[in-house]
C-alpha atoms as a PDB file:
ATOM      1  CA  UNK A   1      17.059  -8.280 -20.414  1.00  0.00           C
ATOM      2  CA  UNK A   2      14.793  -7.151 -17.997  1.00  0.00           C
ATOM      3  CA  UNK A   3      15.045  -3.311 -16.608  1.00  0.00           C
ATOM      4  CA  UNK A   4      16.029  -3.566 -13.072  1.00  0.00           C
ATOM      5  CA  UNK A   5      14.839   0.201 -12.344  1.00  0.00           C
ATOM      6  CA  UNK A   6      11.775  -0.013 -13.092  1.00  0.00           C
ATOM      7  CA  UNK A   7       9.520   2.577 -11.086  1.00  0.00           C
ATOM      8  CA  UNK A   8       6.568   1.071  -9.523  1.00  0.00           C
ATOM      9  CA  UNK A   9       4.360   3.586  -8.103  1.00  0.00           C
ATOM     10  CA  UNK A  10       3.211   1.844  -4.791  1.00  0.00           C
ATOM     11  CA  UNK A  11       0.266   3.194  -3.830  1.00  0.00           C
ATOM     12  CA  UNK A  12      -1.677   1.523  -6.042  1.00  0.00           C
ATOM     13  CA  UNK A  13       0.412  -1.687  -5.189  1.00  0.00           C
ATOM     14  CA  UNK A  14      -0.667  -0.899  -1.515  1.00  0.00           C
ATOM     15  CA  UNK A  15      -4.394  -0.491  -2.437  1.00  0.00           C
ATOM     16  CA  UNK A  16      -4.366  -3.882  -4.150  1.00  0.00           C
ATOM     17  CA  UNK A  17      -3.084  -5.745  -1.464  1.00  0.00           C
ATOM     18  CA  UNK A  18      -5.250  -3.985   1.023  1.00  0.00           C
ATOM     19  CA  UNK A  19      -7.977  -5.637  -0.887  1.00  0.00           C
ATOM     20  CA  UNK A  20      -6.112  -8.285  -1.622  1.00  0.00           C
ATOM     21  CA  UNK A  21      -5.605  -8.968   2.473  1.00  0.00           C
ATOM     22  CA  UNK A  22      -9.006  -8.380   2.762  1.00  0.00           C
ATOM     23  CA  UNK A  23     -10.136 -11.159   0.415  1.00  0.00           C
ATOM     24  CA  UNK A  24      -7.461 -13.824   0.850  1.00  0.00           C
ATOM     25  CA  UNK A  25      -7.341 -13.561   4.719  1.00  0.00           C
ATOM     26  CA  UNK A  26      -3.536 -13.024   4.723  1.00  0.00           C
ATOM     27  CA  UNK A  27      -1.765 -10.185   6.168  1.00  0.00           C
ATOM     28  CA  UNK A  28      -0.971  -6.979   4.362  1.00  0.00           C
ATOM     29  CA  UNK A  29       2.598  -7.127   4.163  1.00  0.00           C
ATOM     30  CA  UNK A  30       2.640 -11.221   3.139  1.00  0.00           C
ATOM     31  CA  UNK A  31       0.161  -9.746  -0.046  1.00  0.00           C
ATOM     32  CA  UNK A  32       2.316  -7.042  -0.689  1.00  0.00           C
ATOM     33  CA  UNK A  33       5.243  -9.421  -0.647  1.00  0.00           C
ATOM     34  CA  UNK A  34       2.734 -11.968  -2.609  1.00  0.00           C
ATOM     35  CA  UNK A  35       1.872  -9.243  -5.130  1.00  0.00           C
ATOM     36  CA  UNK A  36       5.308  -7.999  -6.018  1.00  0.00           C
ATOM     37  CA  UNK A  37       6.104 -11.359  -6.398  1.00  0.00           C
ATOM     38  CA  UNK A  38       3.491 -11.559  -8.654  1.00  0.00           C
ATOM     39  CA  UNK A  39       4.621  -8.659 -10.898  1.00  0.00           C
ATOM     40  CA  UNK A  40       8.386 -10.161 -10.710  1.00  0.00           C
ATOM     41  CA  UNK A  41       9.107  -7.094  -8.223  1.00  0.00           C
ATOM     42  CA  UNK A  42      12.762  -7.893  -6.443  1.00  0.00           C
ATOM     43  CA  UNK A  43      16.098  -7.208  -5.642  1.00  0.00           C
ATOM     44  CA  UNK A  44      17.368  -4.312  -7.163  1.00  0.00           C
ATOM     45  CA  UNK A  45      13.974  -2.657  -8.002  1.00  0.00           C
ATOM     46  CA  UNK A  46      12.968   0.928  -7.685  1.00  0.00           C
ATOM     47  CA  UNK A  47       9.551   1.961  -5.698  1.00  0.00           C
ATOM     48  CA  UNK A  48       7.649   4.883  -5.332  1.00  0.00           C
ATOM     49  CA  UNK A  49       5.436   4.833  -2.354  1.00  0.00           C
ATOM     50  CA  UNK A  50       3.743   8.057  -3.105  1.00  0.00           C
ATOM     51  CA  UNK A  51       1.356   9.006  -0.110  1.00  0.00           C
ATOM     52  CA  UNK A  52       2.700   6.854   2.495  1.00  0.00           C
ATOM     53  CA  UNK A  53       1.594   7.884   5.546  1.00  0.00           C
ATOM     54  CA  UNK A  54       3.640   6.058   8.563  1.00  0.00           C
ATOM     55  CA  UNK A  55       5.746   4.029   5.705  1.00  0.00           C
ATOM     56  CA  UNK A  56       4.638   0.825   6.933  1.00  0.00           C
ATOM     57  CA  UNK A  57       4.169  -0.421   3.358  1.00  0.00           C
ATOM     58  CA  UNK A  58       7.678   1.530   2.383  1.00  0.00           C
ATOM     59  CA  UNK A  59       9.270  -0.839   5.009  1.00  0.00           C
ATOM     60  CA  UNK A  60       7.539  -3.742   3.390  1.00  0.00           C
ATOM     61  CA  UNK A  61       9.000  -2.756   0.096  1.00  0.00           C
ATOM     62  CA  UNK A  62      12.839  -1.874   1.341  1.00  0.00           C
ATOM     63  CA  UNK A  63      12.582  -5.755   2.575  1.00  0.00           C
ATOM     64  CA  UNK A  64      11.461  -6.897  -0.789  1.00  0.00           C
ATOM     65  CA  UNK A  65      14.207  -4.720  -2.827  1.00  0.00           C
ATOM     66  CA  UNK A  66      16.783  -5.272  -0.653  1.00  0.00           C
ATOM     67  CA  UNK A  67      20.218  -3.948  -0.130  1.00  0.00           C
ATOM     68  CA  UNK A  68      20.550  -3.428  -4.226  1.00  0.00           C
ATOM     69  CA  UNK A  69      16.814  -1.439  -4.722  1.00  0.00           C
ATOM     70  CA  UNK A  70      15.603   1.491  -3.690  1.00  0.00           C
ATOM     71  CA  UNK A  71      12.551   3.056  -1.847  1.00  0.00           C
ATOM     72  CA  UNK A  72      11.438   5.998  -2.250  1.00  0.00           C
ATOM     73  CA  UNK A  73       8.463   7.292   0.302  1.00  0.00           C
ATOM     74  CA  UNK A  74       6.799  10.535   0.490  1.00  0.00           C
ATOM     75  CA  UNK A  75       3.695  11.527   2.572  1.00  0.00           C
ATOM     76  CA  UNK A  76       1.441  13.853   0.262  1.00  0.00           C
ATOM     77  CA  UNK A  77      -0.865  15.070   2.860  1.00  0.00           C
ATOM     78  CA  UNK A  78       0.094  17.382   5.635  1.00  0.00           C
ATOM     79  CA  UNK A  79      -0.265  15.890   8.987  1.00  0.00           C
ATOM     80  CA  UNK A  80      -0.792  12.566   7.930  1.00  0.00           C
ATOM     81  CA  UNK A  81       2.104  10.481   9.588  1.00  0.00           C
END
C-alpha cells in the first residue's frame, strides 16, 4: 500500500522543473504539475518546500495535494520574499 505521507522536499522538485521548463518549453507550474505526476505525487501527499521565497511553487503544490495533503513552506533566507 503506498504511504500517502510521504515528505517530498520541494526544492529540489522546484529546481528540476525550472530546468525542466527551460528545456521542454512549458511553463513552470504545468512541469511541476508534470513532474509530480511523474513521481506519483497527489492527493493526500505531504511537501516540504524548504526555501520558498514568494511560495509560488508552494501554491503549485497545495493545488496538486489538494484538500487531503499538506504543504508545508518556509523561506530560509532573511529578506527573501
Amino acid at each position: 500500500m503506498k504511504d500517502r505521507c510521504t515528505l517530498w522536499l520541494a526544492t529540489t522538485l522546484s529546481l528540476v522543473c525550472l530546468a525542466s521548463s527551460l528545456a521542454a518549453d512549458r511553463s513552470r507550474a504545468e512541469a511541476l504539475k508534470a513532474l509530480c505526476h511523474r513521481l506519483d505525487i497527489g492527493p493526500g501527499a505531504v511537501i516540504a518546500d524548504v526555501g520558498c521565497g514568494e511560495g509560488l511553487d508552494a501554491a503549485e503544490f497545495a493545488r496538486v495535494v489538494g484538500e487531503n495533503g499538506t504543504v508545508l513552506a518556509q523561506e530560509i533566507e532573511l529578506n527573501n520574499t
